[in-house]
Protein backbone atom coordinates (compact mmCIF):
# COMPACT_ATOMS: atom_id res chain seq x y z
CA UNK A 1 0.00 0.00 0.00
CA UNK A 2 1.27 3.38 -0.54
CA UNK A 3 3.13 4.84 2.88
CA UNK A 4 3.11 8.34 1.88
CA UNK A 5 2.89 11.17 -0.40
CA UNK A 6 6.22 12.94 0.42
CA UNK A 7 8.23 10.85 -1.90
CA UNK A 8 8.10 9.59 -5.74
CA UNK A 9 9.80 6.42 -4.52
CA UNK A 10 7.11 5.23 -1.69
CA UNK A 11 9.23 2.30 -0.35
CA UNK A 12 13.19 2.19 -1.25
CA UNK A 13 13.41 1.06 -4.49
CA UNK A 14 14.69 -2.27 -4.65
CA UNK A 15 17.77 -3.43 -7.48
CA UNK A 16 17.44 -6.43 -8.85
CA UNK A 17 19.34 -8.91 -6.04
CA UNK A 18 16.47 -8.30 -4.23
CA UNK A 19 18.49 -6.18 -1.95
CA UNK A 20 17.83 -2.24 -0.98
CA UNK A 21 19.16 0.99 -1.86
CA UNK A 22 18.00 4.19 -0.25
CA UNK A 23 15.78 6.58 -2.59
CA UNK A 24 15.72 10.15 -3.44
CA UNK A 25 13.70 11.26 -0.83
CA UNK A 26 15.88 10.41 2.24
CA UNK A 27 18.77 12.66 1.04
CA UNK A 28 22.30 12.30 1.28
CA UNK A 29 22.63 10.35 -2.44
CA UNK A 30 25.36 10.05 -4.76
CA UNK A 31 23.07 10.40 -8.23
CA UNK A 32 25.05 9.72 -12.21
CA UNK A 33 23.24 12.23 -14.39
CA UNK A 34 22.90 11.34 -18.36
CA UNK A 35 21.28 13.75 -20.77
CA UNK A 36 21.15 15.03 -24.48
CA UNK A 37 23.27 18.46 -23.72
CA UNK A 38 25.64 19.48 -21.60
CA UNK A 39 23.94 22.79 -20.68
CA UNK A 40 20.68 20.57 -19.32
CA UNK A 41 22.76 18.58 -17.60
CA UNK A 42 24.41 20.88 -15.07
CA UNK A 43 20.57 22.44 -14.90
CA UNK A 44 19.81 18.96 -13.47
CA UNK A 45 23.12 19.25 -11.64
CA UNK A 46 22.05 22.62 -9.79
CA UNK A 47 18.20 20.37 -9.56
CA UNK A 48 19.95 18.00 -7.62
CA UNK A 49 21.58 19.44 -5.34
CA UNK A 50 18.31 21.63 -4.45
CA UNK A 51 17.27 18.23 -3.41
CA UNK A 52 20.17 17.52 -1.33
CA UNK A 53 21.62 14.95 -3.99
CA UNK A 54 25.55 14.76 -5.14
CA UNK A 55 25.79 14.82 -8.83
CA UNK A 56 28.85 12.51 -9.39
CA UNK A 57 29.12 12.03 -12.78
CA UNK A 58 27.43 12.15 -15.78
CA UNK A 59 27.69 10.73 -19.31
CA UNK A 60 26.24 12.61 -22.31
CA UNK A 61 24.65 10.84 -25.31
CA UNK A 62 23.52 12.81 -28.52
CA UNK A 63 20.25 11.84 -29.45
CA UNK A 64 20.31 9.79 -32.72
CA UNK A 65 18.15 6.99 -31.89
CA UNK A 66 15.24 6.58 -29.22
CA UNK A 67 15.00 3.47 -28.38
CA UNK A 68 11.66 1.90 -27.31
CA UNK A 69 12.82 -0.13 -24.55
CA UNK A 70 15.41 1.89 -22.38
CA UNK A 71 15.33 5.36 -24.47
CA UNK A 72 19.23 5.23 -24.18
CA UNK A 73 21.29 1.85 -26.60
CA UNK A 74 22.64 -0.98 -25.13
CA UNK A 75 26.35 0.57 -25.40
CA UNK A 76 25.78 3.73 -23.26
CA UNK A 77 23.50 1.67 -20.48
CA UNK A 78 26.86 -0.18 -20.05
CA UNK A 79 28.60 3.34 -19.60
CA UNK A 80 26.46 4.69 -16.99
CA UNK A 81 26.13 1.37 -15.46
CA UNK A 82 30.13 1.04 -15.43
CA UNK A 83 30.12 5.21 -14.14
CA UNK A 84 27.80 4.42 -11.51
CA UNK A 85 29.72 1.57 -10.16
CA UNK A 86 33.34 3.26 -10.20
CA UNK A 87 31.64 6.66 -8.10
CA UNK A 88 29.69 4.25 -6.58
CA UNK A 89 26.30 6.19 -7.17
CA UNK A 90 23.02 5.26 -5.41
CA UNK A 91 21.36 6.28 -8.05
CA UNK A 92 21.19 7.32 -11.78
CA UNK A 93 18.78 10.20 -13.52
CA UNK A 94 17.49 11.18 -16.94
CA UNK A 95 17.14 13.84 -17.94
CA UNK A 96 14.26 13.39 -20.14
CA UNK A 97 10.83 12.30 -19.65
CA UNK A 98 10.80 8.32 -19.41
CA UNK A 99 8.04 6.44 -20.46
CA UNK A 100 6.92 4.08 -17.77
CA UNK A 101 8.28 1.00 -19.44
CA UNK A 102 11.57 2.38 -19.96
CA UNK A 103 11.52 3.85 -16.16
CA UNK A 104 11.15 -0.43 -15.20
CA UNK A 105 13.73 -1.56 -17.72
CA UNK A 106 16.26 0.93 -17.00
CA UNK A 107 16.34 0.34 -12.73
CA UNK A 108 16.53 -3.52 -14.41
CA UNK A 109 19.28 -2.84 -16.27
CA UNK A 110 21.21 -0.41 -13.87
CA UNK A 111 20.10 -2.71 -10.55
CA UNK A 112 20.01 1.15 -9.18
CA UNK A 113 17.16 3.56 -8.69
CA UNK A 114 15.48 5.47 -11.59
CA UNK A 115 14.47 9.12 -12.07
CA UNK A 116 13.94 11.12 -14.84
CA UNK A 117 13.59 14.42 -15.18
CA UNK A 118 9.72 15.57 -14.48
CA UNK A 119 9.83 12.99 -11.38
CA UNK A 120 13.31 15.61 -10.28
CA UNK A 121 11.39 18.73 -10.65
CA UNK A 122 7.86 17.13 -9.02
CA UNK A 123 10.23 15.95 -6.22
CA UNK A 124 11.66 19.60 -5.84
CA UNK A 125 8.11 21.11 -5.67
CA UNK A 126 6.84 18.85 -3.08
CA UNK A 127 9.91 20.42 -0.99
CA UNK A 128 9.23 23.50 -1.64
CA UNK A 129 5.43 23.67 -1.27
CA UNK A 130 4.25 25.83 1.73
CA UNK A 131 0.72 26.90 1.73
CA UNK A 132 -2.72 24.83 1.87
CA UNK A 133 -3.03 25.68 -1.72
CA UNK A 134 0.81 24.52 -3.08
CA UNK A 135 0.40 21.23 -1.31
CA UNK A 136 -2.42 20.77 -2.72
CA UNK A 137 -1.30 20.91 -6.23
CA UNK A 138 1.88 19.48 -5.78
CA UNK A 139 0.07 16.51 -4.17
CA UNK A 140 -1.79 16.17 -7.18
CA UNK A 141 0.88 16.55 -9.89
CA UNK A 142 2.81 13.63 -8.32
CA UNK A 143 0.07 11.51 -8.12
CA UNK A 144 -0.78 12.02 -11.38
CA UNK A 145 2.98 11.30 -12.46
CA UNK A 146 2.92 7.92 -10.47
CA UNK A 147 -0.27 6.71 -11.48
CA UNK A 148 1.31 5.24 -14.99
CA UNK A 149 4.61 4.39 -13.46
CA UNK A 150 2.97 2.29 -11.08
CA UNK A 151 4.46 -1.01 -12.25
CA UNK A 152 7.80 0.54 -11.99
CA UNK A 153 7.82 1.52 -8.38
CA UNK A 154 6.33 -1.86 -7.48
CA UNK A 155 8.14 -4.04 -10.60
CA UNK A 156 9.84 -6.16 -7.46
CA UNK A 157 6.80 -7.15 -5.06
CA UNK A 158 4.96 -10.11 -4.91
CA UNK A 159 1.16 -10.81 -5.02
CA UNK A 160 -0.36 -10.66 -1.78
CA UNK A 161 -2.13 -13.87 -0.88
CA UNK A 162 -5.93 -13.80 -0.19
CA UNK A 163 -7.00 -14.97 3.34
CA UNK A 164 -10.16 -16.93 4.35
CA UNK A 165 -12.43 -19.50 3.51
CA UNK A 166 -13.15 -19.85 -0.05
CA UNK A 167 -10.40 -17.23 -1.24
CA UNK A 168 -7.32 -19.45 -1.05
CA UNK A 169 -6.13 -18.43 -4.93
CA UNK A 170 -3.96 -15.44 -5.30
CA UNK A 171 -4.66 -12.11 -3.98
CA UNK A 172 -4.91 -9.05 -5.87
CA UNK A 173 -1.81 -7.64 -6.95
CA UNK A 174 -0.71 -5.01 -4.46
CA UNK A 175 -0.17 -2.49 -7.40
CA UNK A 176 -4.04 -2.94 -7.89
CA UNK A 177 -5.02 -1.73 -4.82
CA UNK A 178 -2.61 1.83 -4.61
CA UNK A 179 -4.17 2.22 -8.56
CA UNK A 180 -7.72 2.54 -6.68
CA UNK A 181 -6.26 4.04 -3.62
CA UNK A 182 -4.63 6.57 -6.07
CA UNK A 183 -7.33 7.40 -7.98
CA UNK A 184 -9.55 8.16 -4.81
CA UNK A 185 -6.56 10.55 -3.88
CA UNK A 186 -6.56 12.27 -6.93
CA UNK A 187 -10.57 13.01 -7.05
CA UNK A 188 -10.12 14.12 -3.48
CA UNK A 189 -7.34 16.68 -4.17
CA UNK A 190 -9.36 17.63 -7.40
CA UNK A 191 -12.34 18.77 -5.54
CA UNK A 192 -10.26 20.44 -2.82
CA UNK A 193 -8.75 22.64 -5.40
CA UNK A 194 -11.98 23.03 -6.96
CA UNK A 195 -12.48 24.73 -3.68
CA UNK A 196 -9.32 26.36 -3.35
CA UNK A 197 -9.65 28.08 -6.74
CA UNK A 198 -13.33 29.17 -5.77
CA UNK A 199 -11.49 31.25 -2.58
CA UNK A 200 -8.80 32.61 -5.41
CA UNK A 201 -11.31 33.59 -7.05
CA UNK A 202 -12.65 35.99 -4.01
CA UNK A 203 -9.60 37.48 -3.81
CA UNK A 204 -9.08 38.42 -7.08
CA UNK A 205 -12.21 39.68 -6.97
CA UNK A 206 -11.63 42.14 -3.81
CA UNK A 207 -8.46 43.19 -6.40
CA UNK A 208 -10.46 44.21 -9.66
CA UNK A 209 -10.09 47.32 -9.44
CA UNK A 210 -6.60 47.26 -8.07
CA UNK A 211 -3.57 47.55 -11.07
CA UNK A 212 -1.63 44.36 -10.78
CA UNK A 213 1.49 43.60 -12.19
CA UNK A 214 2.78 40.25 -11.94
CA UNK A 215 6.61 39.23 -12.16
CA UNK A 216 7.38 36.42 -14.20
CA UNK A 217 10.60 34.34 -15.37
CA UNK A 218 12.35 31.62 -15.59
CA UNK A 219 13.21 29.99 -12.26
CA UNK A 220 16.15 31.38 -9.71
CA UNK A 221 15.78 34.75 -11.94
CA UNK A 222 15.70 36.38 -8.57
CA UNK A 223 11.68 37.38 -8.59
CA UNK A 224 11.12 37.05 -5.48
CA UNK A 225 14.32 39.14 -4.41
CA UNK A 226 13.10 41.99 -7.00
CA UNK A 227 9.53 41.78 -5.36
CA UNK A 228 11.01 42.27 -1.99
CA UNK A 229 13.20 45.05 -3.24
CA UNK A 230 9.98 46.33 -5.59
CA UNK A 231 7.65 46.45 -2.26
CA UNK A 232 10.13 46.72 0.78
CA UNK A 233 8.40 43.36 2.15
CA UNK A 234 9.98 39.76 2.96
CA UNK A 235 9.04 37.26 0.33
CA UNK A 236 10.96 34.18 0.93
CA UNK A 237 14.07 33.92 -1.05
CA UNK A 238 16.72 31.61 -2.04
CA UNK A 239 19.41 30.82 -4.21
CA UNK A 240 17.61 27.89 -4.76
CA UNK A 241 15.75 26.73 -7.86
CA UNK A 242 11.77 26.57 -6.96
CA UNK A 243 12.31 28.42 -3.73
CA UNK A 244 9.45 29.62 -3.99
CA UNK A 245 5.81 28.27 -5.58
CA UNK A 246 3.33 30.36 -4.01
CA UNK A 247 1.79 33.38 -5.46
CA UNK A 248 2.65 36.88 -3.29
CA UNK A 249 1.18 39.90 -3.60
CA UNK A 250 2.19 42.82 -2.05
CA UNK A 251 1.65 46.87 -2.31
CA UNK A 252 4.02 48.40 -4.88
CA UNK A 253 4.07 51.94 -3.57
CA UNK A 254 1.42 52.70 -0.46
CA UNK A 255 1.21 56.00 -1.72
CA UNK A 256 0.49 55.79 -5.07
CA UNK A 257 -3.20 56.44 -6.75
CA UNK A 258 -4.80 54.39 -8.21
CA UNK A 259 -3.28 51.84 -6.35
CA UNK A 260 -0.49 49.13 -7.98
CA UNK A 261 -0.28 45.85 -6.63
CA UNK A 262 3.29 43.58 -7.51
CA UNK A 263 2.51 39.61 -7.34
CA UNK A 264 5.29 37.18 -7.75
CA UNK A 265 4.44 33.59 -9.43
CA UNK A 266 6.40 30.34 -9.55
CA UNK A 267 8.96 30.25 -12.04
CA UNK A 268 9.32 28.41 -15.14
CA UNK A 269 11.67 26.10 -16.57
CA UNK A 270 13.02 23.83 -19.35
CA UNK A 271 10.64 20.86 -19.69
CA UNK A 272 8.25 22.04 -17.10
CA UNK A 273 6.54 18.37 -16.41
CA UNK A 274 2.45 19.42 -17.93
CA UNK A 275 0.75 17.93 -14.77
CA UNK A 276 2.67 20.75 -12.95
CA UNK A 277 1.21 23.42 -14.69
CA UNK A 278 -2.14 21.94 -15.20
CA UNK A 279 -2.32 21.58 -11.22
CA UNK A 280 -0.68 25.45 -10.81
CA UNK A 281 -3.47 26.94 -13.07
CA UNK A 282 -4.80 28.54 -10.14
CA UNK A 283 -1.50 30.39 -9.43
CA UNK A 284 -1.02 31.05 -12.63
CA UNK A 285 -4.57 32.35 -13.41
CA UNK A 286 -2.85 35.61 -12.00
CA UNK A 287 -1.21 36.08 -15.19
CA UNK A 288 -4.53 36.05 -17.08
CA UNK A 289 -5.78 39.08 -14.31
CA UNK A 290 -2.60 41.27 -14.83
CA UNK A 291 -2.31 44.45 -16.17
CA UNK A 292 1.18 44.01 -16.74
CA UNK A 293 3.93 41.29 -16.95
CA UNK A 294 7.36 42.15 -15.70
CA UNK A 295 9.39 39.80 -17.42
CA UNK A 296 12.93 38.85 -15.25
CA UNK A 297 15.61 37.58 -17.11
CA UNK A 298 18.83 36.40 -15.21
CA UNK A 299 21.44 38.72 -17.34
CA UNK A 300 24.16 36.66 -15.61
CA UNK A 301 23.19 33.02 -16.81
CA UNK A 302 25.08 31.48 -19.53
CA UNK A 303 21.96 30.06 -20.21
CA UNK A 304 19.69 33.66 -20.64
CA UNK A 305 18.40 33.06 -24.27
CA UNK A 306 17.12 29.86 -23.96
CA UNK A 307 15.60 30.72 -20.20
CA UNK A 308 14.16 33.78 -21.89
CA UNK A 309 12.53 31.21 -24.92
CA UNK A 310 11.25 29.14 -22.37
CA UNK A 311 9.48 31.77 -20.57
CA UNK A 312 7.84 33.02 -23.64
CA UNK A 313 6.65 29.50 -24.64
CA UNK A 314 4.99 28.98 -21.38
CA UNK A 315 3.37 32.42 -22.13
CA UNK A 316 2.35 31.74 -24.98
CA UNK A 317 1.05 28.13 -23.50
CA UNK A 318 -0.87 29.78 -21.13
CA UNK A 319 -2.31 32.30 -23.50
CA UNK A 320 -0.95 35.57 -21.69
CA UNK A 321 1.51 36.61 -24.39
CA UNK A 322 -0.24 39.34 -25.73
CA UNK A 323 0.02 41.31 -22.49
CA UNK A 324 1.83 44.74 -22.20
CA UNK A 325 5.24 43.39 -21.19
CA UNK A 326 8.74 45.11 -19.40
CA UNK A 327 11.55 43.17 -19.77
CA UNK A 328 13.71 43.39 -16.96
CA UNK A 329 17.33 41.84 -16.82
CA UNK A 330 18.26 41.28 -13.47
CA UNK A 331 21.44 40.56 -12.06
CA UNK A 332 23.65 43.32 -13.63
CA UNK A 333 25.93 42.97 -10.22
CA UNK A 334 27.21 39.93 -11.47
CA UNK A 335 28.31 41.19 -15.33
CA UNK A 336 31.66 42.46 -14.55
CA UNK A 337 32.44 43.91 -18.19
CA UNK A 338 31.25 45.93 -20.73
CA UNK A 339 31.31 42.85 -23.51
CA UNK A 340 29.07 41.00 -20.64
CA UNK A 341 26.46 44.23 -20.55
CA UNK A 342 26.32 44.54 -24.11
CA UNK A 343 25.57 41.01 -24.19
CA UNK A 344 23.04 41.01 -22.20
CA UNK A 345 21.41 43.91 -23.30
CA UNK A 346 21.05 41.76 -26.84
CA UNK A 347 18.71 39.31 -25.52
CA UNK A 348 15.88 41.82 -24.80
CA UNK A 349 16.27 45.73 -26.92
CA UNK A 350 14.36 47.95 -24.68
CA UNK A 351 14.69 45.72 -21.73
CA UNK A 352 15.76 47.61 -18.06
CA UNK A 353 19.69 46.36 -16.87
CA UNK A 354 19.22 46.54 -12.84
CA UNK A 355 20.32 44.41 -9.68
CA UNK A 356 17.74 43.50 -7.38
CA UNK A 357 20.41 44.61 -4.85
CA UNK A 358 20.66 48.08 -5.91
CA UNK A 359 18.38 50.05 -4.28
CA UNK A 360 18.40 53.51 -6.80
CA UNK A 361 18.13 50.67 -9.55
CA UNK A 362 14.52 49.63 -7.77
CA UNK A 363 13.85 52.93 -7.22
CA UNK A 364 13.59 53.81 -10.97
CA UNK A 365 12.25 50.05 -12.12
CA UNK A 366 9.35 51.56 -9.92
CA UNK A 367 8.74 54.65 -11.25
CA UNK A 368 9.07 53.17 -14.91
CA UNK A 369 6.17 50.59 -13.78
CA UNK A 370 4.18 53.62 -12.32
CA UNK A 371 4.58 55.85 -15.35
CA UNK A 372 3.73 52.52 -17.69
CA UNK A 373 0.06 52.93 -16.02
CA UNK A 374 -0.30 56.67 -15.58
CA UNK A 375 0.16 57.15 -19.51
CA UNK A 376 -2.86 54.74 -19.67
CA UNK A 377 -4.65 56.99 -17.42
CA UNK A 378 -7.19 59.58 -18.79
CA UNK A 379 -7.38 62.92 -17.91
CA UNK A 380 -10.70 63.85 -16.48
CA UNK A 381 -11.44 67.36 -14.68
CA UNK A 382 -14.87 67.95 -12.22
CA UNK A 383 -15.66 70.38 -9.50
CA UNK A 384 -16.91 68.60 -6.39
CA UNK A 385 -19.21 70.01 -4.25
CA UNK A 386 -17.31 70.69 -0.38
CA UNK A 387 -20.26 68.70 1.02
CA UNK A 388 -19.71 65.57 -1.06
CA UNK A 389 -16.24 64.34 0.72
CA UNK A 390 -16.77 60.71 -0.51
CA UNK A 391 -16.86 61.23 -3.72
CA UNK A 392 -13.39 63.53 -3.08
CA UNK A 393 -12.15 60.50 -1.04
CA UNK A 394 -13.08 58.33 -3.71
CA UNK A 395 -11.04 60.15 -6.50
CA UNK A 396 -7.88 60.29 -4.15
CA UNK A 397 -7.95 56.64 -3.61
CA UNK A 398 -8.23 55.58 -7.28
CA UNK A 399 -6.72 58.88 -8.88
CA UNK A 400 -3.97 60.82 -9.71
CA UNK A 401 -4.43 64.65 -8.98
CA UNK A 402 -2.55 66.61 -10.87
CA UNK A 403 -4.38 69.81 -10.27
CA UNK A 404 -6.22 71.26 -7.30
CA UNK A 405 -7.71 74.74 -7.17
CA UNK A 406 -10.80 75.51 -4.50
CA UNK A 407 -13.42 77.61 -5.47
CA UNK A 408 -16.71 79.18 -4.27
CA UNK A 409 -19.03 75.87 -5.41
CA UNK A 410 -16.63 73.32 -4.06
CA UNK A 411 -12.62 72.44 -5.01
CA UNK A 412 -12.00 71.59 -8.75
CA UNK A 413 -9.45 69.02 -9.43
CA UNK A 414 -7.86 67.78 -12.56
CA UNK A 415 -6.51 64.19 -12.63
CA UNK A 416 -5.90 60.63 -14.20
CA UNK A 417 -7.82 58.27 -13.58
CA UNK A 418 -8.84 54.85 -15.30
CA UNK A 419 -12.04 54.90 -17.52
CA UNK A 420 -14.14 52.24 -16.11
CA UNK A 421 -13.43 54.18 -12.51
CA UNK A 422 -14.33 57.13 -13.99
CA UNK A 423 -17.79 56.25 -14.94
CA UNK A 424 -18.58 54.66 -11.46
CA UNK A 425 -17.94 57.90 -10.38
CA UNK A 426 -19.31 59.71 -12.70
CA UNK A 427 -16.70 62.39 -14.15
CA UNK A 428 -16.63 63.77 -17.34
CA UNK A 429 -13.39 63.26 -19.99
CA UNK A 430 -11.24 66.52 -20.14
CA UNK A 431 -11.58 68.38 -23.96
CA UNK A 432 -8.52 69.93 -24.95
């Protein structure tokens, strides 16, 4: 029966002697890494050790032929299995998606256990999952991962014997029973985020007529630490990949009229396993409610271009690419030369060099993200009567005054202010 649902690897995955080796989730592993690219694979090396796993060794095989079976030929399963015996590895990872025969044939062929690459960033999540809401999803993606892969996690277990009079044959397969046991998890945690997304919902609602922009990138862009910096608040963050998976909103600038809000989502990256972002559509359903995206590239990473691609595909996945957009690249601390600026300033023209770290750089992202939504502002005037001080409270809390004169019928003011505001309130457009 399944223990747990802290761990893709519910019992410790057993090799092939019948003995034990220990599985991702207790930490501490020695793990051979073999991929298509050498770029991906120190990605999965930096995945790794997020998890608390030592990446060894790896062997790199250019994709010429998938094969069926294994994914990887018969030659290079005899490197890795030779690697992982010389570094003595507990373990060895793919860094691909596995189908769930190859997942069985490869932990045959290795004696060793077997991860690939959306099972590594599922594990990661569950990790780093901290609200009601995160668990929630996470809990769900995984289970929706190990449902097919099933007969891999429980290749080396026997039947279980029936008990009683008049069931003396052979039980049901134990693998039978977590499939059912499974399933009812996965209804459960579908209806609780049924629920979940209902109270998301509510709050978005109690923020329509709140500006919102929400920061977006690939993961370990440093979103969180430029929404701290952004909104003088504490967001959790890490040098960690995933450090964060919750959705954060927090007051750009107290002061400012109408008021801007800043929300920070969960990052993206390479091969983002689907079941992840099916189960974060909630989270993610802030995008579609944003005014604006602020894009955050990581200027520094060798990588940039194809974590900038990435980002745009899930965009475009998720049907939020056609939203105004400020490209920010973040990180401009850590370019130490002029070649390394100019570089960086290639991957997005028009795009805002700063460090999260630099407080005058923060100080103008914010005032470029202000002055983004105060051109969108029209420019209404109206002379309010001294008696009616809601309606003057109202056009201070969702208005920009730019003018302010008091005279004998009540105080005239001149300001910006978005249309649909506007006509709540009444106010007639400004003729020039």
């Amino acid at each position: 029966m399944l223990e747990n649902e802290d761990s893709l690897l519910p019992r410790a995955a057993r090799s092939t002697d019948g003995g034990s080796v220990r599985s991702l989730s207790e930490g501490a592993l020695r793990a051979v890494s073999v991929g298509l690219e050498e770029e991906s694979l120190n990605e999965m090396a930096r995945l790794l050790t997020t998890l608390g796993v030592k990446p060894v060794g790896r062997v790199l095989t250019p994709q010429r032929k998938i094969h069926a079976a294994t994914y990887i030929g018969k030659g290079k399963i005899e490197e890795v299995k030779a690697l992982a015996d010389e570094l003595q590895a507990d373990s060895v990872i793919l860094d691909v998606e596995l189908t769930p025969n190859q997942l069985r044939n490869l932990e045959v062929e290795f004696g060793r256990p077997i991860l690939d690459r959306p099972g590594v960033i599922i594990e990661i999540f569950s990790r780093h999952a901290r609200t009601k809401e995160a668990k929630t999803q996470v809990a769900l993606a995984r289970l929706q991962y190990l449902l097919p892969r099933l007969s891999h996690f429980w290749a080396h277990f026997e039947r279980q014997r029936g008990g009683g009079v008049g069931n003396r044959g052979m039980g049901e397969k134990q693998i039978e029973v977590d499939r059912r046991l499974i399933k009812k998890r996965i209804s459960v945690l579908r209806e609780r985020l049924v629920s979940i997304r209902k109270e998301r919902q509510v709050q978005r609602a109690g923020r329509k007529d709140v500006l919102k922009v929400a920061i977006v990138g690939y993961t370990n862009a440093g979103k969180s630490t430029l929404l701290n910096a952004l909104t003088q608040s504490a967001v959790r963050a890490e040098d960690k990949l995933f450090a964060t998976l919750d959705a954060s909103v927090r007051s750009l600038d107290p002061n400012c009229h109408p008021p801007v809000v800043a929300i920070d989502t969960v990052g993206f990256i390479n091969k983002l396993p689907t079941s992840l972002i099916a189960s974060f559509r909630s989270t993610l359903e802030e995008l579609e409610d944003a005014d604006l995206l602020l894009h955050v590239v990581d200027a520094s990473s060798a990588q940039a271009a194809e974590q900038l691609e990435v980002t745009e595909g899930v965009l475009k996945e998720l049907r939020v690419d056609d939203k105004p957009r400020m490209m920010v690249l973040n990180k401009a601390d850590q370019l130490k030369t002029p070649a390394e600026k100019n570089n960086a300033r290639l991957l997005a023209r028009g795009g805002m060099m700063v460090s999260a770290l630099d407080r005058e750089d923060m100080v103008k992202l914010r005032e470029r993200v202000l002055d983004h939504f105060k051109k969108n502002l029209e420019l209404y005037e109206v002379v309010i009567p001294y008696a009616n001080s809601r309606l003057e409270a109202m056009i201070h809390a969702h208005g920009s005054v730019e003018v302010t004169r008091h005279l004998e019928k009540g105080t005239f003011y001149r300001l910006r202010i978005e249309e649909g505001w506007a006509q709540k309130l009444g106010l007639e457009k400004f003729r020039l």
